[in-house]
Protein backbone atom coordinates (compact mmCIF):
# COMPACT_ATOMS: atom_id res chain seq x y z
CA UNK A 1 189.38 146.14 88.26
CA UNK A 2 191.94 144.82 91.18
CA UNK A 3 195.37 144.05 90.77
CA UNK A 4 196.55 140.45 90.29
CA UNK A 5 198.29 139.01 93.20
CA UNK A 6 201.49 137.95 92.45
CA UNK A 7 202.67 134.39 93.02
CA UNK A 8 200.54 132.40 90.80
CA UNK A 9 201.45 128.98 89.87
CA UNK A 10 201.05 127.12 86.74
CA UNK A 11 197.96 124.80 87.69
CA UNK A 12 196.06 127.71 89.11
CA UNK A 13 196.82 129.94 86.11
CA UNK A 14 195.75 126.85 83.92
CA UNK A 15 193.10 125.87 85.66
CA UNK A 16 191.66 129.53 85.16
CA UNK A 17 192.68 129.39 81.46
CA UNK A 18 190.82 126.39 80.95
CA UNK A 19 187.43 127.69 82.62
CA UNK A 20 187.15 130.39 80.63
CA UNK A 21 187.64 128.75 77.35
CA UNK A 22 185.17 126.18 78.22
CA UNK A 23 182.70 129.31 78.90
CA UNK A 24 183.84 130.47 75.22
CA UNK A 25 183.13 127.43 73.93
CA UNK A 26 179.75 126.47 75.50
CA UNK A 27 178.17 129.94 75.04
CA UNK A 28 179.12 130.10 71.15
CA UNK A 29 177.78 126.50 70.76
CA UNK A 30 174.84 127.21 72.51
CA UNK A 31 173.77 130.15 70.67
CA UNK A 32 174.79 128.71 67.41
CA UNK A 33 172.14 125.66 68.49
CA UNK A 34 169.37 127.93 69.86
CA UNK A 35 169.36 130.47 66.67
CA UNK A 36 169.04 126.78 64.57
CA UNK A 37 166.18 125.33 66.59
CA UNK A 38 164.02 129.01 65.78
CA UNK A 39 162.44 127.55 62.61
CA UNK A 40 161.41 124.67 65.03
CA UNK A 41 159.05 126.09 67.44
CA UNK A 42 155.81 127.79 67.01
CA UNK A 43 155.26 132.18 66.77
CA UNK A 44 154.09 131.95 70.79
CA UNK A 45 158.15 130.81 71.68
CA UNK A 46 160.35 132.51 69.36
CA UNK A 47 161.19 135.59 71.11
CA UNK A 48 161.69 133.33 73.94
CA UNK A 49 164.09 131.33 72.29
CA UNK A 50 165.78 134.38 70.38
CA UNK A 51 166.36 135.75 73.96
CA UNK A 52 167.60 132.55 74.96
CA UNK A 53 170.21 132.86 72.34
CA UNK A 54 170.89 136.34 72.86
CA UNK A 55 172.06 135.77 76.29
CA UNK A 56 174.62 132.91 74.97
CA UNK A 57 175.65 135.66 72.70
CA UNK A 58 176.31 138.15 75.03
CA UNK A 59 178.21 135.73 77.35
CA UNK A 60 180.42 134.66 74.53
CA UNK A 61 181.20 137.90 73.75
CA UNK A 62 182.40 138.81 77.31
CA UNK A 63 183.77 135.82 77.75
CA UNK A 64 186.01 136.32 75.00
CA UNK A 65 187.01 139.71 76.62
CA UNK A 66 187.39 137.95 80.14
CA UNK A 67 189.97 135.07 78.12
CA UNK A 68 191.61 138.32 76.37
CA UNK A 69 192.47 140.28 79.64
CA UNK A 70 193.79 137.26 81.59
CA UNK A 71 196.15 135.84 79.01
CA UNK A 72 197.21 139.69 78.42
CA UNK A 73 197.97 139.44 81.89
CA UNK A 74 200.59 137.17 82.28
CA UNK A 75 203.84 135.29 80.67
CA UNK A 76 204.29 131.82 80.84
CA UNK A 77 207.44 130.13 79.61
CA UNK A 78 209.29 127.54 80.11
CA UNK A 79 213.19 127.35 80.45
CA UNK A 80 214.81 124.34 78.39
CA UNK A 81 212.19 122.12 78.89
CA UNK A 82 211.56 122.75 82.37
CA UNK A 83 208.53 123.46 84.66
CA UNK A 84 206.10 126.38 83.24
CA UNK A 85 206.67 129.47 85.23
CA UNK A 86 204.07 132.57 85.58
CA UNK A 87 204.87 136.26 85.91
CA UNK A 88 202.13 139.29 86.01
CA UNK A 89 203.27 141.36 82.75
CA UNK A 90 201.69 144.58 84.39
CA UNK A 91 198.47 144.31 82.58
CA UNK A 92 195.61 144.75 84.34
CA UNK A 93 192.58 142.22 84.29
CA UNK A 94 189.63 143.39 83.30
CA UNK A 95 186.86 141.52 85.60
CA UNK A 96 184.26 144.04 85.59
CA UNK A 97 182.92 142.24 82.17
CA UNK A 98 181.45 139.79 84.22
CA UNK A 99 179.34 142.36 85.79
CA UNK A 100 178.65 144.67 82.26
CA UNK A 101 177.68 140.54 81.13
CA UNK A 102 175.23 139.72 84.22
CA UNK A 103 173.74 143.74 84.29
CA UNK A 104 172.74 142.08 80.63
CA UNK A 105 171.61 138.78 80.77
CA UNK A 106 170.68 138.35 84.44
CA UNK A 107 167.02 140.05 83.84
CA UNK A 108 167.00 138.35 80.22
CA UNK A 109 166.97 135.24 81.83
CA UNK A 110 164.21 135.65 83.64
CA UNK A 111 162.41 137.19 80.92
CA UNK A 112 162.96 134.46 78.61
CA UNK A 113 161.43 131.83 81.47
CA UNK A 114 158.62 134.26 82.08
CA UNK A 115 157.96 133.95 78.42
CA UNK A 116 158.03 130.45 77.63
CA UNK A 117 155.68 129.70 80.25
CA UNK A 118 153.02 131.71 78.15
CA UNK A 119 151.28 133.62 81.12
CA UNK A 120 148.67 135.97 80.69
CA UNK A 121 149.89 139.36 79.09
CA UNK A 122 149.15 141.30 82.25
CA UNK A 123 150.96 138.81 84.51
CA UNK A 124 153.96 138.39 82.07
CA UNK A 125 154.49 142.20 81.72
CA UNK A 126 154.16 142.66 85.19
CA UNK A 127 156.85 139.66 86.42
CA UNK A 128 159.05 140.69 84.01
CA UNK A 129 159.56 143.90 85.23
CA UNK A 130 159.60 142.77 88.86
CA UNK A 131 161.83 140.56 88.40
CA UNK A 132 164.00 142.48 85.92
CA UNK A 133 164.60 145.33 88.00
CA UNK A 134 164.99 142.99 90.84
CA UNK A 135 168.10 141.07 89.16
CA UNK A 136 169.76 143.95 87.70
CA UNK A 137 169.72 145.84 91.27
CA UNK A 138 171.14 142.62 92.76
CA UNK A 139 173.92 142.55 90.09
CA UNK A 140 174.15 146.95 90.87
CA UNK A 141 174.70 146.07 94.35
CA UNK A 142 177.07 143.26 94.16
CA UNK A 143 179.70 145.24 92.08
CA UNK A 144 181.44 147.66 94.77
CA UNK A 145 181.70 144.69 97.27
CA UNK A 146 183.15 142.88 94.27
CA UNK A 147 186.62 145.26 94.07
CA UNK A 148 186.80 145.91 97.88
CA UNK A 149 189.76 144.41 99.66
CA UNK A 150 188.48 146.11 102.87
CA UNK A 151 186.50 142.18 103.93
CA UNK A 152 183.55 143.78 105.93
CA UNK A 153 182.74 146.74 103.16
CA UNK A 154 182.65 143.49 100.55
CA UNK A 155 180.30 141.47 103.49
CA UNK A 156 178.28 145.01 103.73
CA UNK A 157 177.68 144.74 99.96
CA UNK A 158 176.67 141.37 99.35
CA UNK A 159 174.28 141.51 102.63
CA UNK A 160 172.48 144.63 100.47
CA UNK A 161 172.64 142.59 96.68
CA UNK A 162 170.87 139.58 98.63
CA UNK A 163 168.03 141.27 99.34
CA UNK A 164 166.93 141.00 95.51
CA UNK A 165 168.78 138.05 95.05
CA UNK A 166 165.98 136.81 97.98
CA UNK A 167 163.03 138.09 96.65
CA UNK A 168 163.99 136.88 92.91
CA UNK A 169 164.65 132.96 94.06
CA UNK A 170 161.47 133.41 96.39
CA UNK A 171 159.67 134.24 93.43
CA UNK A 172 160.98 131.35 91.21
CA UNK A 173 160.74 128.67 93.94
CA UNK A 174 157.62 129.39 95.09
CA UNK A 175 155.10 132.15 93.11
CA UNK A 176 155.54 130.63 90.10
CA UNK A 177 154.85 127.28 91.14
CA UNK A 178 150.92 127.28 89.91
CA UNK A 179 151.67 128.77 86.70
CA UNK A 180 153.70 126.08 86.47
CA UNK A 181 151.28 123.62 87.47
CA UNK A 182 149.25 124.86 84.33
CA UNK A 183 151.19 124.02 81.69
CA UNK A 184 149.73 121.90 78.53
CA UNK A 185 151.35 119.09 79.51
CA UNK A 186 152.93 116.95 82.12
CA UNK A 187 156.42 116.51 80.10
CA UNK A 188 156.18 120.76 79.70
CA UNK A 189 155.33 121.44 83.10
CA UNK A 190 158.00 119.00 83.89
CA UNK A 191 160.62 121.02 82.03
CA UNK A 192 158.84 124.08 83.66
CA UNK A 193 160.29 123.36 87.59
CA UNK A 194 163.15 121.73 86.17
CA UNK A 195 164.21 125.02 84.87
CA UNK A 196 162.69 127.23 87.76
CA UNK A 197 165.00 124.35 89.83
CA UNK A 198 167.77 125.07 87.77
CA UNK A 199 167.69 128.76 87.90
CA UNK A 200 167.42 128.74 92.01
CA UNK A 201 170.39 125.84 91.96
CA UNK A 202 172.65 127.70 89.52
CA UNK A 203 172.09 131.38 91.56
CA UNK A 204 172.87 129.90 94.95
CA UNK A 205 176.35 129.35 93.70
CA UNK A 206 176.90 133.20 92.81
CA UNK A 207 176.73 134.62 96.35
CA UNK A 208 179.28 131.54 97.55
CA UNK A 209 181.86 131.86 95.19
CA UNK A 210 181.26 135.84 95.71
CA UNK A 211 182.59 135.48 98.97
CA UNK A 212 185.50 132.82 98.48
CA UNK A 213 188.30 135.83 99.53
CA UNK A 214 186.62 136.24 102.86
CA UNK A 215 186.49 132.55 104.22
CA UNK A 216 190.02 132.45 104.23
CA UNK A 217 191.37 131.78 100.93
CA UNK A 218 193.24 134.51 99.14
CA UNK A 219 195.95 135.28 96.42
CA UNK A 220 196.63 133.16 93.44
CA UNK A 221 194.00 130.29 94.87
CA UNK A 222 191.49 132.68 95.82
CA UNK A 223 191.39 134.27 92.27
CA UNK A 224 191.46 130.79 90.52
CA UNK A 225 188.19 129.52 92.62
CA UNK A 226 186.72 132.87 91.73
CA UNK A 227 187.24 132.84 88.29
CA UNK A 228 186.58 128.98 87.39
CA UNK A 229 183.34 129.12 90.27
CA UNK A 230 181.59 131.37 88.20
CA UNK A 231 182.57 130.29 84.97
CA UNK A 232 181.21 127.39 86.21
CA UNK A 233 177.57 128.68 87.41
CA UNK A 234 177.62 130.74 84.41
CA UNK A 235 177.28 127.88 82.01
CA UNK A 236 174.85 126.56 84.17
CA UNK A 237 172.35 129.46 84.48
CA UNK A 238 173.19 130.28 80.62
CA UNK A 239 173.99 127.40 78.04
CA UNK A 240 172.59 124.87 79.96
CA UNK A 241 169.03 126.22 81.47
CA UNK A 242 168.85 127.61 77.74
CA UNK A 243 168.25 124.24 76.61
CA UNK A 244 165.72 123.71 79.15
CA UNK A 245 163.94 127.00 77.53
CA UNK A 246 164.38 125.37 74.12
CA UNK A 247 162.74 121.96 75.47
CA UNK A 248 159.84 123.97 77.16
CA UNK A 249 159.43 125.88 73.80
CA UNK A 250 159.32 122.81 71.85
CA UNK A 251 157.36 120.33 73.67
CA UNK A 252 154.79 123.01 73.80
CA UNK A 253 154.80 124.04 70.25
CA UNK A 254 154.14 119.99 69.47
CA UNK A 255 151.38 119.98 71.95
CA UNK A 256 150.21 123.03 70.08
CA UNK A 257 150.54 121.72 66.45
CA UNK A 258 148.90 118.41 67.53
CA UNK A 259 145.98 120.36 68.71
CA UNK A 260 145.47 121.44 65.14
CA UNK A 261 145.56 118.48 63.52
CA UNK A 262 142.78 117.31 65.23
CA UNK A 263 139.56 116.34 63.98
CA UNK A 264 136.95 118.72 65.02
């Protein structure tokens, strides 16, 4: 938790505002859609798809926390009809949810890929936890760079949290290409590397925006590209490669159910 610079002006305040009620409102809709679409897909994708909704959940939640601490943290008015003005009240913002959110939903998001792709038990058990432990000690390792000031502790850090990060994209881009390959048909495996794409795409952005206070910017315009940056990548690698997990989920269970209803 760092103190807010002072100085902010009413875009950047907005424009920080407005990012993380757009996370509100795409993680609540999401989840709302992915808990509706459960009755829709066959036993083999429902805890994939209750996962998937669980991790919109989570985000909203912390999202709403996020939205809560930053409009606790400042005033705006404006004086007879004049230009808004900003002023800290004091109140410190609350960031670290971000990091309690991704500690959460990071790993789950693998999980819930790992799942839908309906890999052998041994294989499944075994990525999950690779990968799981993998994400969460990237996430471990990114936090104490995140609140440093001090520019080459915060480079130290996020050298050490992309050494997971590494391994975890590796492992997406490449090792799970031929289970990919394998899928029961070409629209699912399709969906399959879109969302393996998507996942790779989405995390790239992290370690970028991560570092937006040490090419340069700071203050007021540093915070704002933080904060609407990963707002951004959030929805991304949440609300939108959760509908990819709901696509995968049901364009397999109708390849399933069509199996069934053939003649033997």
């Amino acid at each position: 938790m760092a103190p807010l610079p002072d100085g902010f002006s009413y875009a950047e305040w907005n424009a920080t505002y407005n990012a993380l009620s757009f996370g509100i409102a795409a993680m609540g809709s999401a989840t709302i859609f992915f808990w509706l679409q459960l009755p829709n897909v066959t036993k083999n994708y429902l805890t994939a798809l209750t996962i998937t909704g669980i991790v919109t959940l989570i985000a909203t939640y912390h999202y709403i926390r996020i939205f809560n601490s930053w409009s606790e943290a400042f005033t705006v008015a404006s004086k007879d009809g004049g230009d808004y003005t900003v002023q800290l009240t004091g109140a410190p913002f609350n960031d670290g949810y971000r990091y309690v959110d991704w500690l959460l939903t990071v790993p789950l998001l693998l999980i819930e890929l790992i799942l839908v792709m309906k890999l052998p038990q041994a294989e499944t058990v075994n990525l999950s936890w690779r990968l799981g432990l993998a994400s969460a000690l990237m996430v471990a390792l990114g936090y104490p760079g995140e609140i440093q000031e001090d520019l080459s502790v915060r480079w130290f850090w996020w050298c050490l949290s992309m050494i997971p990060f590494c391994y975890v994209v590796f492992t997406l881009a490449v090792g799970l290409a031929e289970a990919t390959s394998k899928q029961p048909s070409p629209a699912a495996a399709s969906l399959a590397s879109a969302a393996r794409y998507l996942t790779v795409l989405s995390w790239c952005t992290y370690p970028f925006v991560y570092m937006v206070k040490s090419v340069g910017l700071a203050g007021p315009a540093a915070t704002m590209y933080e904060q609407v940056g990963y707002s951004l990548a959030d929805v991304l690698a949440k609300a939108v490669f959760g509908v990819l997990i709901w696509a995968i989920a049901a364009e397999k269970s109708a390849v399933e159910e069509s199996g069934k209803l053939l003649p033997n």
